[in-house]
N, C-alpha and C. Protein backbone atom coordinates (compact mmCIF):
# COMPACT_ATOMS: atom_id res chain seq x y z
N UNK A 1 -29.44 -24.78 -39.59
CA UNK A 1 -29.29 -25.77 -38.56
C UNK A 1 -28.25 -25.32 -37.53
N UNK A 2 -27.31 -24.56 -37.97
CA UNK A 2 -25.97 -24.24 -36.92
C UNK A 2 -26.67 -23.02 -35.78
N UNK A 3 -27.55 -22.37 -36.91
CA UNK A 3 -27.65 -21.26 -36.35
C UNK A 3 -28.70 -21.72 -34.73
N UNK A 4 -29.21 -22.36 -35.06
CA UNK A 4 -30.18 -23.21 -33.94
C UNK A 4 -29.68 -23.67 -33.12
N UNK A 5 -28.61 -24.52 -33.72
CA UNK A 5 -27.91 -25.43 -31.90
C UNK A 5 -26.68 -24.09 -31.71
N UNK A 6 -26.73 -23.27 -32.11
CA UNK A 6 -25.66 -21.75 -31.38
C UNK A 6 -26.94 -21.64 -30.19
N UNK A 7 -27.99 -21.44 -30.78
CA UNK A 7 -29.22 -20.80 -30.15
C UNK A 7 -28.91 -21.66 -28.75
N UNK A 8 -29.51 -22.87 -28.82
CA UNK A 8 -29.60 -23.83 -28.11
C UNK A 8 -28.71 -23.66 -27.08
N UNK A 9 -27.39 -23.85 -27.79
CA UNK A 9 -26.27 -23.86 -26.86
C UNK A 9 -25.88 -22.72 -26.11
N UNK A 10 -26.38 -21.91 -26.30
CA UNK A 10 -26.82 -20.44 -25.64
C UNK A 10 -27.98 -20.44 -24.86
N UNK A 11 -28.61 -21.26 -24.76
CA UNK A 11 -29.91 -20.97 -23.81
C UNK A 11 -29.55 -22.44 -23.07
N UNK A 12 -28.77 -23.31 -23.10
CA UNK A 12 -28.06 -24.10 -22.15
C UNK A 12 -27.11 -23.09 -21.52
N UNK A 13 -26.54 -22.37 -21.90
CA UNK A 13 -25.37 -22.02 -20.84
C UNK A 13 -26.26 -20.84 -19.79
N UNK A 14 -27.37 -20.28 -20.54
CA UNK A 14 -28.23 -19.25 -19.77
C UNK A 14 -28.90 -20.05 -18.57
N UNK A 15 -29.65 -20.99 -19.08
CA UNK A 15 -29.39 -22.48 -18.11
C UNK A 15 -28.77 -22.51 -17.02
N UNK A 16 -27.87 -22.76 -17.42
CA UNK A 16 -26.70 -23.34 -16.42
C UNK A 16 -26.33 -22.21 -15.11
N UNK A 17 -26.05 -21.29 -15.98
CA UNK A 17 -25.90 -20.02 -15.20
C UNK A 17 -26.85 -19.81 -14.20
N UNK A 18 -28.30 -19.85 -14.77
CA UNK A 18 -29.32 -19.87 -13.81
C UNK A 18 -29.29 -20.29 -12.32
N UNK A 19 -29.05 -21.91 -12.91
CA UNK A 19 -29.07 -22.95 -12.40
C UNK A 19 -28.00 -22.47 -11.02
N UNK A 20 -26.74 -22.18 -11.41
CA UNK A 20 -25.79 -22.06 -10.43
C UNK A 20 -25.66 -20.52 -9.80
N UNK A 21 -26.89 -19.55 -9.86
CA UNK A 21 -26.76 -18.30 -9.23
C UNK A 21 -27.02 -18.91 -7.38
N UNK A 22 -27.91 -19.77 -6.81
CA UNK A 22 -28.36 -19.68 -5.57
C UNK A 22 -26.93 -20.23 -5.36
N UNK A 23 -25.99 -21.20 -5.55
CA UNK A 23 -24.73 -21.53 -5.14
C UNK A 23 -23.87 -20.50 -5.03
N UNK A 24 -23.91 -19.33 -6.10
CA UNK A 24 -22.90 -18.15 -6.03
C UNK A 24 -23.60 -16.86 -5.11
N UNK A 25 -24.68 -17.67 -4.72
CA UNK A 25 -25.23 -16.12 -4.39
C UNK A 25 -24.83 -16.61 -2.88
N UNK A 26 -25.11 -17.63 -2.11
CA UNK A 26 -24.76 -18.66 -1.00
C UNK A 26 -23.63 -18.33 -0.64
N UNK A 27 -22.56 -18.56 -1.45
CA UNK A 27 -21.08 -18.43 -1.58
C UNK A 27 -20.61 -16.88 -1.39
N UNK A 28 -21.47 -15.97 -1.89
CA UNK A 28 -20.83 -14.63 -2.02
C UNK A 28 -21.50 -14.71 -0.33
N UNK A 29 -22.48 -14.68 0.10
CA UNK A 29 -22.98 -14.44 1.33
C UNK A 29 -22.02 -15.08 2.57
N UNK A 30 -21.36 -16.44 2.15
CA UNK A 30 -20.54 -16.65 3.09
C UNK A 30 -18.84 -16.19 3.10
N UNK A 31 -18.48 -15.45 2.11
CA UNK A 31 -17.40 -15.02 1.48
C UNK A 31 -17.52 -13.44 2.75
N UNK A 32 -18.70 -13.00 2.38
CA UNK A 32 -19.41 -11.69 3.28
C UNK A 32 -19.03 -12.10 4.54
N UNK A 33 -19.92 -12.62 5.08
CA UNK A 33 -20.07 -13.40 6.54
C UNK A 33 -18.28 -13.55 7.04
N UNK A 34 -17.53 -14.06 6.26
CA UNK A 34 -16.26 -14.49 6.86
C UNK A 34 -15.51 -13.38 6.57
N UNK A 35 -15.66 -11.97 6.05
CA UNK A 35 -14.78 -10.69 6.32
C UNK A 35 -15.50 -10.26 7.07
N UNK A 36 -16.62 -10.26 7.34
CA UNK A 36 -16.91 -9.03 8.62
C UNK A 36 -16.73 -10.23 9.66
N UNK A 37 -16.37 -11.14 9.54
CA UNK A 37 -16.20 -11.91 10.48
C UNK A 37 -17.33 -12.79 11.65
N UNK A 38 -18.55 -12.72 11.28
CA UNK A 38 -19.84 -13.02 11.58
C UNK A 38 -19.75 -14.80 11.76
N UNK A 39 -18.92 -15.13 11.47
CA UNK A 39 -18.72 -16.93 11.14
C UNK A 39 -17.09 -17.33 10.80
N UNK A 40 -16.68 -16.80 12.00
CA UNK A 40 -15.13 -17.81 11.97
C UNK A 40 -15.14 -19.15 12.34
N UNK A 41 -15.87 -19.61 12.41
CA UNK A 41 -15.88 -21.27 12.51
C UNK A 41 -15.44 -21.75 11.22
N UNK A 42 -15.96 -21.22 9.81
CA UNK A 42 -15.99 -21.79 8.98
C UNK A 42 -14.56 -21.46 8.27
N UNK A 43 -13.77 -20.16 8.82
CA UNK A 43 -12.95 -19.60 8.07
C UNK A 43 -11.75 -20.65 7.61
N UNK A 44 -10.52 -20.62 6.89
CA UNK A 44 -9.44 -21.27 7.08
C UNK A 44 -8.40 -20.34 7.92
N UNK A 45 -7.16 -20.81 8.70
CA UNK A 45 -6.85 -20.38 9.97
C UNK A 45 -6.10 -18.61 9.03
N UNK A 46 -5.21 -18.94 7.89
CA UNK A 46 -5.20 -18.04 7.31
C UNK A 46 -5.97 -16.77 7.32
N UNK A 47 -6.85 -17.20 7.25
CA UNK A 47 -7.97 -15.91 6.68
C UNK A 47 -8.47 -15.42 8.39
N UNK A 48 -8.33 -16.27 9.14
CA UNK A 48 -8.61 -15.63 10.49
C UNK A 48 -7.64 -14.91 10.94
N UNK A 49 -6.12 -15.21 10.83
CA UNK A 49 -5.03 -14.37 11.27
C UNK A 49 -5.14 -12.72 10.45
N UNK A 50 -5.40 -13.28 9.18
CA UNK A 50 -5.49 -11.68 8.29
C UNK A 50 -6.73 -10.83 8.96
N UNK A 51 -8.15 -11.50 9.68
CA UNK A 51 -9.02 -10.90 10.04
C UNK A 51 -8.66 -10.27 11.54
N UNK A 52 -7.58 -10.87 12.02
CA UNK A 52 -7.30 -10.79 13.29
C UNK A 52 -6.42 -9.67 13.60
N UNK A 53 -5.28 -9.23 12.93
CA UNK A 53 -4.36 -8.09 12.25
C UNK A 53 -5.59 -6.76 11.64
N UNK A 54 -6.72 -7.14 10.82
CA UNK A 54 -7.19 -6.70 10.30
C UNK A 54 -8.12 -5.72 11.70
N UNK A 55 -8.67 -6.03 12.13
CA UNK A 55 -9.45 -5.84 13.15
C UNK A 55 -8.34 -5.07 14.23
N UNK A 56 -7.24 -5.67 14.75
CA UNK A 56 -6.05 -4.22 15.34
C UNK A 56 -5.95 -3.21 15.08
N UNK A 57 -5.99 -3.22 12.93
CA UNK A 57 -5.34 -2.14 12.81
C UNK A 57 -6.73 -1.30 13.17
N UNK A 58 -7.78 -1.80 12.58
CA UNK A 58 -9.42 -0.77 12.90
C UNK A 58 -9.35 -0.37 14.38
N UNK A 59 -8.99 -0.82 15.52
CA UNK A 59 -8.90 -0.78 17.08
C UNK A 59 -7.94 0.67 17.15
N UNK A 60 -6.95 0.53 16.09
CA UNK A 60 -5.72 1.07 16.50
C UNK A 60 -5.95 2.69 16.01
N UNK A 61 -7.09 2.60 14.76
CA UNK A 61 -7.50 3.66 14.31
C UNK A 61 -8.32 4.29 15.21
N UNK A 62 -9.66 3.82 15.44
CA UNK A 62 -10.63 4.38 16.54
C UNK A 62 -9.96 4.39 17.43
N UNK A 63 -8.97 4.01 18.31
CA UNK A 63 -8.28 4.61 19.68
C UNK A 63 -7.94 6.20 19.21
N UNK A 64 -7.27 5.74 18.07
CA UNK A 64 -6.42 6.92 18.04
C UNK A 64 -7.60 8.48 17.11
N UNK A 65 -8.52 8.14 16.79
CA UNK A 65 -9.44 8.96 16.99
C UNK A 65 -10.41 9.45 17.82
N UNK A 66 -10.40 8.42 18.75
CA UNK A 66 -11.09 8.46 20.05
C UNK A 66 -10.18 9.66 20.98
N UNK A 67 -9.08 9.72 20.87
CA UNK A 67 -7.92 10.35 21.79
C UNK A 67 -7.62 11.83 21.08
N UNK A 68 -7.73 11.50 19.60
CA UNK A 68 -7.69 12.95 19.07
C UNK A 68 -8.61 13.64 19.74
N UNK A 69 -10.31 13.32 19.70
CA UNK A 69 -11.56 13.74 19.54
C UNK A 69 -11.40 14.49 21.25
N UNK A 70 -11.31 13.60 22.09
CA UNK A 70 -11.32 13.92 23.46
C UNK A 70 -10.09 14.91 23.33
N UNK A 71 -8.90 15.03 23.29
CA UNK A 71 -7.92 15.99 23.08
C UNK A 71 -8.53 17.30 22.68
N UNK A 72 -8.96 16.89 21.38
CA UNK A 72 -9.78 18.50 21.24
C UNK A 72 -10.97 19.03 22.15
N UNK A 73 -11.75 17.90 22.59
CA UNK A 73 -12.95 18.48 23.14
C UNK A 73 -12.08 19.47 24.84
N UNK A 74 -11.18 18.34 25.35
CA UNK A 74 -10.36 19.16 26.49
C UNK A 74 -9.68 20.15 26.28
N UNK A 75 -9.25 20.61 24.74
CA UNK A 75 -8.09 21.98 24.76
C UNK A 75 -9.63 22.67 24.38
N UNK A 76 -11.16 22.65 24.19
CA UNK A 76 -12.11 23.51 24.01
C UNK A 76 -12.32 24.02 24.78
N UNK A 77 -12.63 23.08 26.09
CA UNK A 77 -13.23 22.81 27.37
C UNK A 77 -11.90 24.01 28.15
N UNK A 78 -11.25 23.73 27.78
CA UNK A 78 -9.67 24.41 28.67
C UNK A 78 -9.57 26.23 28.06
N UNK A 79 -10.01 26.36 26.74
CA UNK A 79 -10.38 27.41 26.48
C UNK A 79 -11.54 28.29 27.21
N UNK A 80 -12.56 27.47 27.05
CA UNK A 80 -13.77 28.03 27.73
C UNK A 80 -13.84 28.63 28.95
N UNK A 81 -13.35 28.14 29.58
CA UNK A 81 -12.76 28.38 31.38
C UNK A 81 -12.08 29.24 31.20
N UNK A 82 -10.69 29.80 30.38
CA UNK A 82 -9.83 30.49 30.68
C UNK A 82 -10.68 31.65 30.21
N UNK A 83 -11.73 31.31 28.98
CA UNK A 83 -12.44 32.84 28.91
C UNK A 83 -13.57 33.10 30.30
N UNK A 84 -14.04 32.57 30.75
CA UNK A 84 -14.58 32.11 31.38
C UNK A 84 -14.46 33.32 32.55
N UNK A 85 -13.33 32.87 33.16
CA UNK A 85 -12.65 33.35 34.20
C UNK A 85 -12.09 34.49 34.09
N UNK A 86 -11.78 34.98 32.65
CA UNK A 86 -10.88 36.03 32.48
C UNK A 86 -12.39 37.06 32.10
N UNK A 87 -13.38 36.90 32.10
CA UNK A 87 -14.85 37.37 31.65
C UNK A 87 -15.06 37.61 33.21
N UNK A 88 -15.17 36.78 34.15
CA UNK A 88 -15.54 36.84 35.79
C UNK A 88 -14.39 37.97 36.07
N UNK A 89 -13.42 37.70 35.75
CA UNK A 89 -12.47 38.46 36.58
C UNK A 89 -12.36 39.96 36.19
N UNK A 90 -12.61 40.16 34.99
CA UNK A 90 -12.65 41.54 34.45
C UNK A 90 -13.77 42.35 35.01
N UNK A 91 -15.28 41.41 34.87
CA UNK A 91 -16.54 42.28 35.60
C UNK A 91 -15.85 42.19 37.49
N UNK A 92 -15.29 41.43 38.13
CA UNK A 92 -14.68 41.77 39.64
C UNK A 92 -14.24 43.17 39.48
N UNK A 93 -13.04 42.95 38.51
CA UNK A 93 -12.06 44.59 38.38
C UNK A 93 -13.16 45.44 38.06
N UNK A 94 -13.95 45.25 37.66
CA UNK A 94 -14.67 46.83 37.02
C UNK A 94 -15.81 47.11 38.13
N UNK A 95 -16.41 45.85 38.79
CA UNK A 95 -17.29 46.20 39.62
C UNK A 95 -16.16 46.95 41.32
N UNK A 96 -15.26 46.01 41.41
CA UNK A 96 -14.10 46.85 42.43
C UNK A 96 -13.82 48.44 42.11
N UNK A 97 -13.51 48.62 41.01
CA UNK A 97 -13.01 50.37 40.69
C UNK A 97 -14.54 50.84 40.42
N UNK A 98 -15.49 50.30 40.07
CA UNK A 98 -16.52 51.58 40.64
C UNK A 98 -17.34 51.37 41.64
N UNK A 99 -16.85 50.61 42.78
CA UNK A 99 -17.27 50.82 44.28
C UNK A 99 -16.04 51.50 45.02
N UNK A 100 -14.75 51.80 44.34
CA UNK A 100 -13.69 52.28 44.99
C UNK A 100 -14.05 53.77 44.56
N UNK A 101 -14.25 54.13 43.53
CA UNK A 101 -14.96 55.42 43.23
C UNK A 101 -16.01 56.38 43.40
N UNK A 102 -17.00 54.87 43.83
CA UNK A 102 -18.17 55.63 45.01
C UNK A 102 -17.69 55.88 45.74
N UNK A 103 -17.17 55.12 46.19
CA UNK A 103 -16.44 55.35 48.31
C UNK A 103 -15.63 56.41 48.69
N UNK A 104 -14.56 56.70 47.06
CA UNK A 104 -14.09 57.76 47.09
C UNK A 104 -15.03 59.22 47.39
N UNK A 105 -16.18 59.13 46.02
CA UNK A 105 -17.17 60.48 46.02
C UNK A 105 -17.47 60.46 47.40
N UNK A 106 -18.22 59.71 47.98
CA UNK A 106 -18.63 59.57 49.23
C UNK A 106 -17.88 59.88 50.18
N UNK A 107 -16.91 59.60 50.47
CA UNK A 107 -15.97 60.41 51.46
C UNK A 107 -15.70 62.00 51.56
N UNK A 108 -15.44 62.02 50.27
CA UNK A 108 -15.27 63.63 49.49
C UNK A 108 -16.56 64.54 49.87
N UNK A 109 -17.58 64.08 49.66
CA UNK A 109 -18.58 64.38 50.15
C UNK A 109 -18.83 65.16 51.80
């Protein structure tokens, strides 16, 4: 007989549990909703100030990866040019000394 109402009383609490997943599942969804912040109406003012700090510091991160990212792409960009130029300027010098060397033969001539 005990062993039955254990049973019982075990398939009441499986029950119950059941019973109260769409409330916890509701609850976890609005628990969700109020950290990503999707529904501050509902928040308490608490939990909006922590979301509010919370959300700076994320701003404060992406700026400051935003500024790295561009930093590097400009010291790339600043590389490129200096080869760039120092690539232009070398074929000038080399195309200058062998038209100064024709002109030379040519005179000699």
């Amino acid at each position: 007989m005990e062993k039955i109402e254990m049973a019982d009383l075990g398939d009441r609490k499986s029950n119950q549990e059941i019973d109260n997943c769409p409330v916890r599942i509701q609850s976890r969804r609005q628990f969700y909703r109020n950290i990503m912040g999707e529904s501050p109406e509902n928040m308490p003012e608490k939990d909006l100030k922590n979301l509010k700090s919370k959300l700076k510091k994320d701003f404060i991160t992406i700026r400051s990866k935003k500024n790295e990212l561009l930093f590097a792409e400009i010291e790339y960009m600043q590389k490129r040019m200096l080869s760039a130029q120092t690539t232009y300027s070398c074929s000038i010098s080399e195309d200058f000394c062998q038209k100064r060397k024709q002109i030379r033969s040519e005179a000699a001539d």
